[in-house]
N, C-alpha and C. Protein backbone atom coordinates (compact mmCIF):
# COMPACT_ATOMS: atom_id res chain seq x y z
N UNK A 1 -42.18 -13.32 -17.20
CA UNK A 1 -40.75 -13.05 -17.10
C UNK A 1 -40.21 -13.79 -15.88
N UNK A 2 -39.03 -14.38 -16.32
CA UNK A 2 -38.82 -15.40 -14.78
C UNK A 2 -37.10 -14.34 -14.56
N UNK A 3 -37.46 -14.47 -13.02
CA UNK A 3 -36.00 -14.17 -12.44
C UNK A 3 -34.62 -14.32 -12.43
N UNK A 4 -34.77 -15.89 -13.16
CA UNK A 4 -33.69 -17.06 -13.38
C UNK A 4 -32.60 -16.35 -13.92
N UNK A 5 -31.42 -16.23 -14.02
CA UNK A 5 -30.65 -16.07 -14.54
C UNK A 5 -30.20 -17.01 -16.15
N UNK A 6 -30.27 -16.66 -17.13
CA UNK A 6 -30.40 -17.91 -18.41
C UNK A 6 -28.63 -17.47 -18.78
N UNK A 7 -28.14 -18.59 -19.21
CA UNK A 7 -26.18 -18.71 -19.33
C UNK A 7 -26.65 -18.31 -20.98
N UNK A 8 -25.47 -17.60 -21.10
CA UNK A 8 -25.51 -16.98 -22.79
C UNK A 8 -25.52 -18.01 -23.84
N UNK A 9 -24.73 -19.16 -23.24
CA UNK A 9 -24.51 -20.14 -24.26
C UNK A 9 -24.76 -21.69 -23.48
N UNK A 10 -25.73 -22.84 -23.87
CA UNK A 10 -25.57 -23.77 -23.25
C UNK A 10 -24.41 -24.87 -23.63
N UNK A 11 -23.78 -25.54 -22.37
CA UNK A 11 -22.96 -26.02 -23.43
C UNK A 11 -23.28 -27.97 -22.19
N UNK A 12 -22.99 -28.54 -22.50
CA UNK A 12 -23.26 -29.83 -22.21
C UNK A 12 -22.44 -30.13 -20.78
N UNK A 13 -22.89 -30.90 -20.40
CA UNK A 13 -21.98 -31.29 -19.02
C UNK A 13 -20.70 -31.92 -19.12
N UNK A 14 -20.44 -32.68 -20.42
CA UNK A 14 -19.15 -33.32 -20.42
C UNK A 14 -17.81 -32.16 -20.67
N UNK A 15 -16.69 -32.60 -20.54
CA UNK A 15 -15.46 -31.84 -20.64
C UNK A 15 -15.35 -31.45 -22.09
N UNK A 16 -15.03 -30.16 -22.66
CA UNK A 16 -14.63 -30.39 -24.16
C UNK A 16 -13.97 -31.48 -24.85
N UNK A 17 -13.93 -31.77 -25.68
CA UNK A 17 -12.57 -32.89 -26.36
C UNK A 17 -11.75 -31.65 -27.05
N UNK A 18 -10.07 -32.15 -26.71
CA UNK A 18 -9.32 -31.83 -27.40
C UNK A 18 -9.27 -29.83 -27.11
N UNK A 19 -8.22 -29.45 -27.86
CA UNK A 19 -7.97 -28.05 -27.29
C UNK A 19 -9.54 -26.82 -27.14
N UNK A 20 -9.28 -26.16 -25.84
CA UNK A 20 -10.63 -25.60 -25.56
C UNK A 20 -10.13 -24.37 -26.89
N UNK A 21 -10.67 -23.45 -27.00
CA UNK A 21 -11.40 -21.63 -27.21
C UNK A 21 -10.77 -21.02 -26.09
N UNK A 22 -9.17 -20.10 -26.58
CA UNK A 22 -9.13 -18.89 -25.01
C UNK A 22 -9.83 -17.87 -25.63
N UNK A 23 -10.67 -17.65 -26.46
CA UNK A 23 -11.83 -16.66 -26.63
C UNK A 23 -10.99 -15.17 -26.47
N UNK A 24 -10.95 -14.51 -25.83
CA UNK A 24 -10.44 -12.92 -25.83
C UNK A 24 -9.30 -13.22 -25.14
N UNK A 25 -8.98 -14.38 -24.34
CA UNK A 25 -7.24 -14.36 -23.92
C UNK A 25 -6.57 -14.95 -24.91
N UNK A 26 -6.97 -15.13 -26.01
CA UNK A 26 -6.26 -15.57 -27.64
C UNK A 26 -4.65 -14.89 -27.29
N UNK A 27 -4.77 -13.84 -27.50
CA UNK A 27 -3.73 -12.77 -27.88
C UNK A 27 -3.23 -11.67 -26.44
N UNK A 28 -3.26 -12.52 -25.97
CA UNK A 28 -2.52 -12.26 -23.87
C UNK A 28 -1.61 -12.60 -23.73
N UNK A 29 -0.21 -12.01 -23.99
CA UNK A 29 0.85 -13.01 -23.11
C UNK A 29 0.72 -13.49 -22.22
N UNK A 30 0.23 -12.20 -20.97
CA UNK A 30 0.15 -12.65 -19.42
C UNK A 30 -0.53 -13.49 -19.06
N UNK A 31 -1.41 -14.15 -20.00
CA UNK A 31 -2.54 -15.42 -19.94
C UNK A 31 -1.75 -16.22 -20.33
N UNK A 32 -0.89 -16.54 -20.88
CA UNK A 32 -0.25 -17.68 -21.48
C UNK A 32 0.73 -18.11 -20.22
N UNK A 33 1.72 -16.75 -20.01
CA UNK A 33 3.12 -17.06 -19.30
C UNK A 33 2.29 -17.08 -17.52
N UNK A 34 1.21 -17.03 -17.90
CA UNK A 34 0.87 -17.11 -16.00
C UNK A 34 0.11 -18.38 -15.94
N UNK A 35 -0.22 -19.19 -16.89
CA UNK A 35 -1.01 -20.25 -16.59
C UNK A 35 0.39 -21.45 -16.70
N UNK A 36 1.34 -21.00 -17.42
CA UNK A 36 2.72 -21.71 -16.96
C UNK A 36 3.06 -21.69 -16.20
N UNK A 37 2.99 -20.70 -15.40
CA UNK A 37 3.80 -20.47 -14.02
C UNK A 37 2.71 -21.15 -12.83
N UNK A 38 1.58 -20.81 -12.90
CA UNK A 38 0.69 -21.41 -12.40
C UNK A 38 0.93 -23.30 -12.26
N UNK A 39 0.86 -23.47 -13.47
CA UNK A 39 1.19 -25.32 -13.35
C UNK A 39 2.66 -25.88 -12.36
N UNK A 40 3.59 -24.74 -13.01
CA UNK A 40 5.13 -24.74 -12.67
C UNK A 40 5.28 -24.58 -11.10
N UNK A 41 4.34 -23.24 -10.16
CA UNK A 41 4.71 -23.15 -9.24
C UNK A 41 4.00 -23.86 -7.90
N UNK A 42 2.69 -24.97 -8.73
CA UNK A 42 2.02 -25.67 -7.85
C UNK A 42 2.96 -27.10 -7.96
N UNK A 43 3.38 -27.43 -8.93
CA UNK A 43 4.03 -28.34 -8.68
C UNK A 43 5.37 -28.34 -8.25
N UNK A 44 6.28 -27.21 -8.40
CA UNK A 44 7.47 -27.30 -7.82
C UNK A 44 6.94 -26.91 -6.18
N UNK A 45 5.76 -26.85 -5.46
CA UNK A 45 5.94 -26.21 -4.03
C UNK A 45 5.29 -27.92 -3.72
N UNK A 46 4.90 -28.67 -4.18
CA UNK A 46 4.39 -30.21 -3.86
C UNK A 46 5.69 -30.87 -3.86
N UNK A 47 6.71 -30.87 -5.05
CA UNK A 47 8.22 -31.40 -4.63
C UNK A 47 8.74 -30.81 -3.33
N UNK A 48 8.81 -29.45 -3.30
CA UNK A 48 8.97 -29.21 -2.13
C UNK A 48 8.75 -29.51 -0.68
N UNK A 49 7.56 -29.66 -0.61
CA UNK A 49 6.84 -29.99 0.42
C UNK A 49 7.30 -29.32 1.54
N UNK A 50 7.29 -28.14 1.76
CA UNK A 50 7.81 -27.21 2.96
C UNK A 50 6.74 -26.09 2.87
N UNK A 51 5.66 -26.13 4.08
CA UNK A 51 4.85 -25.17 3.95
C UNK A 51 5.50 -23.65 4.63
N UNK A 52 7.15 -23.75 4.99
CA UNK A 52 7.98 -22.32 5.30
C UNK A 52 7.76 -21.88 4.34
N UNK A 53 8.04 -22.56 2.95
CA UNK A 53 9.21 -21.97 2.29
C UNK A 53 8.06 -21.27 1.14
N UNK A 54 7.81 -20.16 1.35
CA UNK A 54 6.86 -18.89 0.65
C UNK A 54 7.20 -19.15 -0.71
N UNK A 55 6.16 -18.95 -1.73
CA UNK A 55 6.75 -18.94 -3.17
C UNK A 55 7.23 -18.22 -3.55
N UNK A 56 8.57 -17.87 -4.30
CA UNK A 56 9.05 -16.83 -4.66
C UNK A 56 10.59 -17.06 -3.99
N UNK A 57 10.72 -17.48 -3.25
CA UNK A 57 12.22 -18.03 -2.05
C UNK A 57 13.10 -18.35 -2.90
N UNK A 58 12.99 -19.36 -3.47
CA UNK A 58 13.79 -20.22 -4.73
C UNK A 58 14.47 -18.98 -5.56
N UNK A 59 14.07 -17.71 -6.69
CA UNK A 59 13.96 -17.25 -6.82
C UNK A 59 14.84 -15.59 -6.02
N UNK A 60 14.08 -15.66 -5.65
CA UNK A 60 15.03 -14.87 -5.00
C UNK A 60 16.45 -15.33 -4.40
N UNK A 61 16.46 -16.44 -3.33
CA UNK A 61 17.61 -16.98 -3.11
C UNK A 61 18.71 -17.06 -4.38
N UNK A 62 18.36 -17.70 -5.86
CA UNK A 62 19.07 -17.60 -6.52
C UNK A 62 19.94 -16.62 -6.80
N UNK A 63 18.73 -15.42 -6.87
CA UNK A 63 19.21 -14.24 -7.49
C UNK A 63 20.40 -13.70 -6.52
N UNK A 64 19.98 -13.61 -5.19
CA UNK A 64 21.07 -13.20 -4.44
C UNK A 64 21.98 -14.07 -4.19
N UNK A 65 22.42 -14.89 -4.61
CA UNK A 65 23.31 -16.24 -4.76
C UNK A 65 24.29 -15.56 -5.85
N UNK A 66 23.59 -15.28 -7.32
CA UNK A 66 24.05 -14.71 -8.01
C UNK A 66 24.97 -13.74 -8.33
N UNK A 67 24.41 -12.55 -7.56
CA UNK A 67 24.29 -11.15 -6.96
C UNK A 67 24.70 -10.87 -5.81
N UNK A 68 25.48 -11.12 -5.26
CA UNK A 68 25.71 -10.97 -3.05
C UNK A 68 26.24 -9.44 -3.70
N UNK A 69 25.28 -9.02 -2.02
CA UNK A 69 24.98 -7.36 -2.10
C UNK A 69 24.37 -6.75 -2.88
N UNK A 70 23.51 -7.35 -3.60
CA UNK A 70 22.63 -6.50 -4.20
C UNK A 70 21.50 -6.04 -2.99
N UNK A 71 20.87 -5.26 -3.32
CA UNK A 71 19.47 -4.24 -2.73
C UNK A 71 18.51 -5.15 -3.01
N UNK A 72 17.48 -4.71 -1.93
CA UNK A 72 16.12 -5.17 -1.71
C UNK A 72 15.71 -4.97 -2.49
N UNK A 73 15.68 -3.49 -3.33
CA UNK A 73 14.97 -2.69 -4.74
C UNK A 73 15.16 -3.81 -5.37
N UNK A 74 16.59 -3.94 -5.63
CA UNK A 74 17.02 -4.63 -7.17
C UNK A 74 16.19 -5.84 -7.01
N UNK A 75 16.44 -6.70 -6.23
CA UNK A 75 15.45 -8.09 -6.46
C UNK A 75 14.28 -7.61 -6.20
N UNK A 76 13.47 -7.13 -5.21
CA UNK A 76 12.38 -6.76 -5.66
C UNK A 76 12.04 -6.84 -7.27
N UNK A 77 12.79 -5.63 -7.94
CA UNK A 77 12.04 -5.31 -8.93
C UNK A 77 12.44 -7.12 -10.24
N UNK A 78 13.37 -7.40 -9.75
CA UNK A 78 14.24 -8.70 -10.79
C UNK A 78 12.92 -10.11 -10.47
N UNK A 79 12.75 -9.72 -9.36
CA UNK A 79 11.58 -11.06 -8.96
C UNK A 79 10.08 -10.61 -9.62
N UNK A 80 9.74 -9.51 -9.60
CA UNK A 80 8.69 -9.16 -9.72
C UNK A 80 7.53 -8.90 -8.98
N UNK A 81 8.26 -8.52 -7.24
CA UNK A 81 7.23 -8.33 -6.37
C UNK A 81 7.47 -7.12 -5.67
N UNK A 82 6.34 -6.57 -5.16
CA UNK A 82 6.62 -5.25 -4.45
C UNK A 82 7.76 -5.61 -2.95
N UNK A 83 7.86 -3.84 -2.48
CA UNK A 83 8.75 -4.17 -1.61
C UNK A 83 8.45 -4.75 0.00
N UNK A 84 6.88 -4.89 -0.20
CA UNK A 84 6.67 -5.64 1.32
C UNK A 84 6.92 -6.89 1.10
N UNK A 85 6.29 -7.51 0.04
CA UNK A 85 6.29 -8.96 -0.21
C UNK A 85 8.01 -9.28 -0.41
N UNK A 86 8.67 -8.47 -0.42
CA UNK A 86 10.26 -9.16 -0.86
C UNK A 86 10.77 -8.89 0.45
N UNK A 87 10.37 -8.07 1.63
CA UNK A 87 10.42 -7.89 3.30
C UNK A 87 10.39 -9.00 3.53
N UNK A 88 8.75 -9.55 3.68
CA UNK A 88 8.60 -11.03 4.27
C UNK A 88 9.48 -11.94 3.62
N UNK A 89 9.76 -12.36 2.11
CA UNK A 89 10.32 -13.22 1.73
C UNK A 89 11.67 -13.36 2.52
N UNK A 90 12.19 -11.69 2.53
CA UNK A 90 13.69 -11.84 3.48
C UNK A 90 13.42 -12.05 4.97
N UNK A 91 12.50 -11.72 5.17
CA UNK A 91 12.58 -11.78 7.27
C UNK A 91 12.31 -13.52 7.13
N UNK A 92 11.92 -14.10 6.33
CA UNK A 92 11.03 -15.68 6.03
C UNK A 92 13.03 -16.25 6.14
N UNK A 93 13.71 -16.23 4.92
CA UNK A 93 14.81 -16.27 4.79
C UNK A 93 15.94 -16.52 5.69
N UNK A 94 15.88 -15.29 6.84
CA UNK A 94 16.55 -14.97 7.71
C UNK A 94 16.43 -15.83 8.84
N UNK A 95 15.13 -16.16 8.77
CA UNK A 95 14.61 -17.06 10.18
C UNK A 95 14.86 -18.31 9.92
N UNK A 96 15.56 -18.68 8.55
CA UNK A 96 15.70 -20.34 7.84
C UNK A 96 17.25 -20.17 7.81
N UNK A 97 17.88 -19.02 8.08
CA UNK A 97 19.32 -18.96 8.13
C UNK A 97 19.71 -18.75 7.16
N UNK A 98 19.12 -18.83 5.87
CA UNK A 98 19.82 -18.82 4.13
C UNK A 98 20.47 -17.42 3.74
N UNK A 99 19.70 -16.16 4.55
CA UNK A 99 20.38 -14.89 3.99
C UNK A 99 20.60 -14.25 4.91
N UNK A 100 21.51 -12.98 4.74
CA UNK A 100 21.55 -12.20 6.08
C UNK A 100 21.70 -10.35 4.83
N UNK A 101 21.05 -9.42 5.85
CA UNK A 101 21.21 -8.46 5.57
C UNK A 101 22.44 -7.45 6.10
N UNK A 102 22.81 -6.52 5.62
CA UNK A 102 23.55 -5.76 5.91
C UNK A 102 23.73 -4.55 5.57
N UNK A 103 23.50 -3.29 6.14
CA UNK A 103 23.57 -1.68 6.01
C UNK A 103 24.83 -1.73 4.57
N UNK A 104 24.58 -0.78 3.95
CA UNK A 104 25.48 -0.59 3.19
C UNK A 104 26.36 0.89 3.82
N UNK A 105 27.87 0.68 3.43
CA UNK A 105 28.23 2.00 4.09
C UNK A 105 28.21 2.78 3.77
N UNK A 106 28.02 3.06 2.41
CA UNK A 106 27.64 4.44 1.71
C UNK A 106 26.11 4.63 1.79
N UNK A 107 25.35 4.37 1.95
CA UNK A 107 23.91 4.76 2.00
C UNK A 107 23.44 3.94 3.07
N UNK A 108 23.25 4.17 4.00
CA UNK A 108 22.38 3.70 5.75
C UNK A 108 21.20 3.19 5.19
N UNK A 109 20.36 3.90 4.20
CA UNK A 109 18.90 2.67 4.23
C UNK A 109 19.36 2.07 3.27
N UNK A 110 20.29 1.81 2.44
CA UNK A 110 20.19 0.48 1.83
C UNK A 110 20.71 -0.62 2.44
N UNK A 111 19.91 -1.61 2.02
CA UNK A 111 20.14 -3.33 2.34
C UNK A 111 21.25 -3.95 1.36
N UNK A 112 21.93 -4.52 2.13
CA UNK A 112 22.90 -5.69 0.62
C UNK A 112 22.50 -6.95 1.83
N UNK A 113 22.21 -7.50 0.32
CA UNK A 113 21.99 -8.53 0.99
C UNK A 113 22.82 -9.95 0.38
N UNK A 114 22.79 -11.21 1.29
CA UNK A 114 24.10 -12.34 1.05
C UNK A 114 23.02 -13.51 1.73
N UNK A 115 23.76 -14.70 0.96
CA UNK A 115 23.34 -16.20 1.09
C UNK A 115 24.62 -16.62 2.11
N UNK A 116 23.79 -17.09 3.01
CA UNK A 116 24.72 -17.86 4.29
C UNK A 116 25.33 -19.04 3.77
N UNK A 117 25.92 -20.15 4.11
CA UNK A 117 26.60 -21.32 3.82
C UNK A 117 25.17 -22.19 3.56
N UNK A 118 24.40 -22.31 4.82
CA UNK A 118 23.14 -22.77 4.91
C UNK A 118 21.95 -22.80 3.77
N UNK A 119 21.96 -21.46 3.00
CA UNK A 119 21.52 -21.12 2.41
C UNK A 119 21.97 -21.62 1.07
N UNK A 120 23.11 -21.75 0.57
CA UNK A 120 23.72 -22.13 -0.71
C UNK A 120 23.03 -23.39 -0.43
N UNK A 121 23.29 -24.45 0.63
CA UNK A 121 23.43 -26.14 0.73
C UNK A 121 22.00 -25.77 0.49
N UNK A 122 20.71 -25.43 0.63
CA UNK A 122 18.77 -25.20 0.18
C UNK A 122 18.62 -25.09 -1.15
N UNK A 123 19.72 -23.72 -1.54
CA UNK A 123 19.44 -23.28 -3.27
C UNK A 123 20.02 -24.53 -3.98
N UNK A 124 20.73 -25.66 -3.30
CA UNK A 124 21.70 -26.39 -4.26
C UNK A 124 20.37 -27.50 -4.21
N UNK A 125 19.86 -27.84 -3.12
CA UNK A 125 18.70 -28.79 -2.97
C UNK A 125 17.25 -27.97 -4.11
N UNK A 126 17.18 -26.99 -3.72
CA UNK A 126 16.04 -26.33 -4.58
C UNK A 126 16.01 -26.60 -6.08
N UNK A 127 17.51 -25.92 -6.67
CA UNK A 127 17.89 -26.40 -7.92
C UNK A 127 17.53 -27.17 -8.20
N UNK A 128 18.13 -28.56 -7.82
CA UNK A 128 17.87 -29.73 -8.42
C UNK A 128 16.13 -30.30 -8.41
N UNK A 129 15.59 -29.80 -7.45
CA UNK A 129 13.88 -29.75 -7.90
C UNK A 129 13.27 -29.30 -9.21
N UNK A 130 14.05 -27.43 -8.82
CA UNK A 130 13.47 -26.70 -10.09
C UNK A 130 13.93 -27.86 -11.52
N UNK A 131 14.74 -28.01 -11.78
CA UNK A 131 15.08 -28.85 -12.58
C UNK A 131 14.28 -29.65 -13.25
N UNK A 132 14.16 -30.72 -12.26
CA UNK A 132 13.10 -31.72 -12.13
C UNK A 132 11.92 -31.59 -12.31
N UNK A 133 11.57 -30.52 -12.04
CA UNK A 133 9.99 -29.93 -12.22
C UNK A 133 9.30 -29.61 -13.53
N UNK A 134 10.77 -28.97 -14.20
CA UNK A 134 10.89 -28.13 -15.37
C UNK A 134 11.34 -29.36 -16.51
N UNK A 135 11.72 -30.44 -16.15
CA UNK A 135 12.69 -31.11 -17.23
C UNK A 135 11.52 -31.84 -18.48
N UNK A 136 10.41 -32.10 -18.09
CA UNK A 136 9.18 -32.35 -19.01
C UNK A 136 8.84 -31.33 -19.89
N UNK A 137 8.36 -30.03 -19.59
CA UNK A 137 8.35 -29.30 -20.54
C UNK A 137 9.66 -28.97 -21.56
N UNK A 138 10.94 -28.62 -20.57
CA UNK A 138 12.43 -28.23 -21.25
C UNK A 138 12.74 -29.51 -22.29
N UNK A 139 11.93 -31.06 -22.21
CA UNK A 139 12.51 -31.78 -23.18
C UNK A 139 11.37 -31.66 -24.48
N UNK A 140 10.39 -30.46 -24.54
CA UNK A 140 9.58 -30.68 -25.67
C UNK A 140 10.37 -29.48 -26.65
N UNK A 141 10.95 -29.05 -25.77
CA UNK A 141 11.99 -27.70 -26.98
C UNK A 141 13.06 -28.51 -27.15
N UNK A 142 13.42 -27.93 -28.43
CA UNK A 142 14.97 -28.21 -28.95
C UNK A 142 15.52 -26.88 -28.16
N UNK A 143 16.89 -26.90 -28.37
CA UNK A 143 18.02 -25.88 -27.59
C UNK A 143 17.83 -24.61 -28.20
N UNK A 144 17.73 -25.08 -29.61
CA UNK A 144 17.68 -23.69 -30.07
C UNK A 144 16.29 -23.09 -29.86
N UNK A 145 14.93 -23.50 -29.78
CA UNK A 145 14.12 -22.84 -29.19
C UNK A 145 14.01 -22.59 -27.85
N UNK A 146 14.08 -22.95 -26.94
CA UNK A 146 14.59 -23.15 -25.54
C UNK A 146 15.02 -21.71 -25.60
N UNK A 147 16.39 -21.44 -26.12
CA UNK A 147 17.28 -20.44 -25.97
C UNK A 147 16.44 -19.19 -26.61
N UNK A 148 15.23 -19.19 -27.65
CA UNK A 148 14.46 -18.63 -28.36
C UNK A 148 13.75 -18.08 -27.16
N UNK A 149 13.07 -18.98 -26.64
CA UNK A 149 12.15 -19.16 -25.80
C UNK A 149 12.53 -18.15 -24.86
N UNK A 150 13.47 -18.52 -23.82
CA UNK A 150 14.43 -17.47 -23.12
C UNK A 150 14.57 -15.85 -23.52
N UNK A 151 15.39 -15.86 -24.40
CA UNK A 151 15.73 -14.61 -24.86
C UNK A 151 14.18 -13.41 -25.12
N UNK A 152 13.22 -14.29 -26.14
CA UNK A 152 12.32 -13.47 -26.09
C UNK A 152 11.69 -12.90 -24.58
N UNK A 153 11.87 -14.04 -23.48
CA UNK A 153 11.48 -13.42 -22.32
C UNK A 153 11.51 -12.96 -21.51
N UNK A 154 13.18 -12.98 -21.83
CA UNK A 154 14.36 -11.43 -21.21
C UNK A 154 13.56 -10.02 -22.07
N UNK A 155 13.60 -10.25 -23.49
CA UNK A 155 13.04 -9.16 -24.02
C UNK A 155 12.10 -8.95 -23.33
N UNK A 156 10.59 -9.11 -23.40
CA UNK A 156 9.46 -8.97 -22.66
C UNK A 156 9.56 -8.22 -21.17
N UNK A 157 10.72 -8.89 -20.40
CA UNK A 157 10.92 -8.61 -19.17
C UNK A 157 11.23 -7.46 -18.98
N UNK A 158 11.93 -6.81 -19.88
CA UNK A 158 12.89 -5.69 -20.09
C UNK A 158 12.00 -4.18 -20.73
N UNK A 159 11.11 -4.81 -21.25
CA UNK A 159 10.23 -3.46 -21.69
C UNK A 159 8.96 -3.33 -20.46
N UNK A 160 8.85 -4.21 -19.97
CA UNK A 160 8.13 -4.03 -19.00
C UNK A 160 8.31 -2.66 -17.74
N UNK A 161 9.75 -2.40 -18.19
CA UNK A 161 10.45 -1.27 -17.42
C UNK A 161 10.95 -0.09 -18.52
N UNK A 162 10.13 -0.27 -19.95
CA UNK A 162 10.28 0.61 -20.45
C UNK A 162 9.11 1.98 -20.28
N UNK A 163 9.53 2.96 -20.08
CA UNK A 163 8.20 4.34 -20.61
C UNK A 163 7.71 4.11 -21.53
N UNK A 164 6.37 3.85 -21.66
CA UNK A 164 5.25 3.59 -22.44
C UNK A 164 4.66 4.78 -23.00
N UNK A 165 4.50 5.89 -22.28
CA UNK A 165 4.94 7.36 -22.78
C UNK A 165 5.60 8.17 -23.64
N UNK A 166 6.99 7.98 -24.05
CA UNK A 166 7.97 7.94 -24.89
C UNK A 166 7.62 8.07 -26.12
């Protein structure tokens, strides 16, 4: 009996040809839409080339671009990160001049938060990256899938905050 560890399956040293086997991530969204984002967010932070600017900035900046005075909660939960990681993203922010916080007057711990002048002139530079980044894949859809594409992933997004309980 040898110690060796033996691999379940041998398979050759060269690269597969042509599309691999996702084997049990067949039927994963989160395997699909994260290995997009994965390609998407290594290459839009190389256009970038700003080792400040945390991933997720773009993103958020928008949203509160969008949104002035919305809550930490709300983007938190709209970005998809807890509420420390959307802390740093804002104290990161603040120190680049793009946002500023502010007490709300009806409720003392809430945050509203706003895009400085500074901040618009970054999201307007950012944009046109994201764009750029995105415009290879966005020209293999037609509009109407595109818009397909989209919508189903508002849907998705949206039950994600549904009771599963229910």
């Amino acid at each position: 009996m040898t110690s060796k560890l033996e691999p379940i399956a041998t398979v050759e040293p060269d690269e597969p040809q042509g599309e691999i086997s996702l084997g049990i991530l067949e039927n994963l969204i989160g395997f699909r839409i994260r290995r997009i984002q994965n390609h998407l967010s290594r290459s839009f932070n190389a256009l970038l080339n700003r080792d400040e600017i945390r991933p997720g900035v773009f993103s958020a900046l928008a949203l509160i671009s969008a949104n002035p005075g919305m809550s930490q909660k709300t983007l938190a939960r709209e970005v998809g990160f807890d509420k420390a990681t959307i802390v740093a993203i804002l104290d990161n922010m603040e120190r680049l001049g793009w946002t500023m916080r502010q007490r709300s007057k009806t409720d003392r711990r809430r945050h509203l938060l706003f895009v400085t002048p500074v901040g618009e002139e970054a999201l307007a530079e950012m944009h046109g990256l994201a764009r750029n980044n995105e415009a290879a894949i966005n020209a293999s859809l037609t509009d109407t899938e595109r818009q397909t594409l989209q919508a189903l992933l508002d849907k998705l997004y949206k039950h994600c905050f549904v009771d599963v309980s229910e």
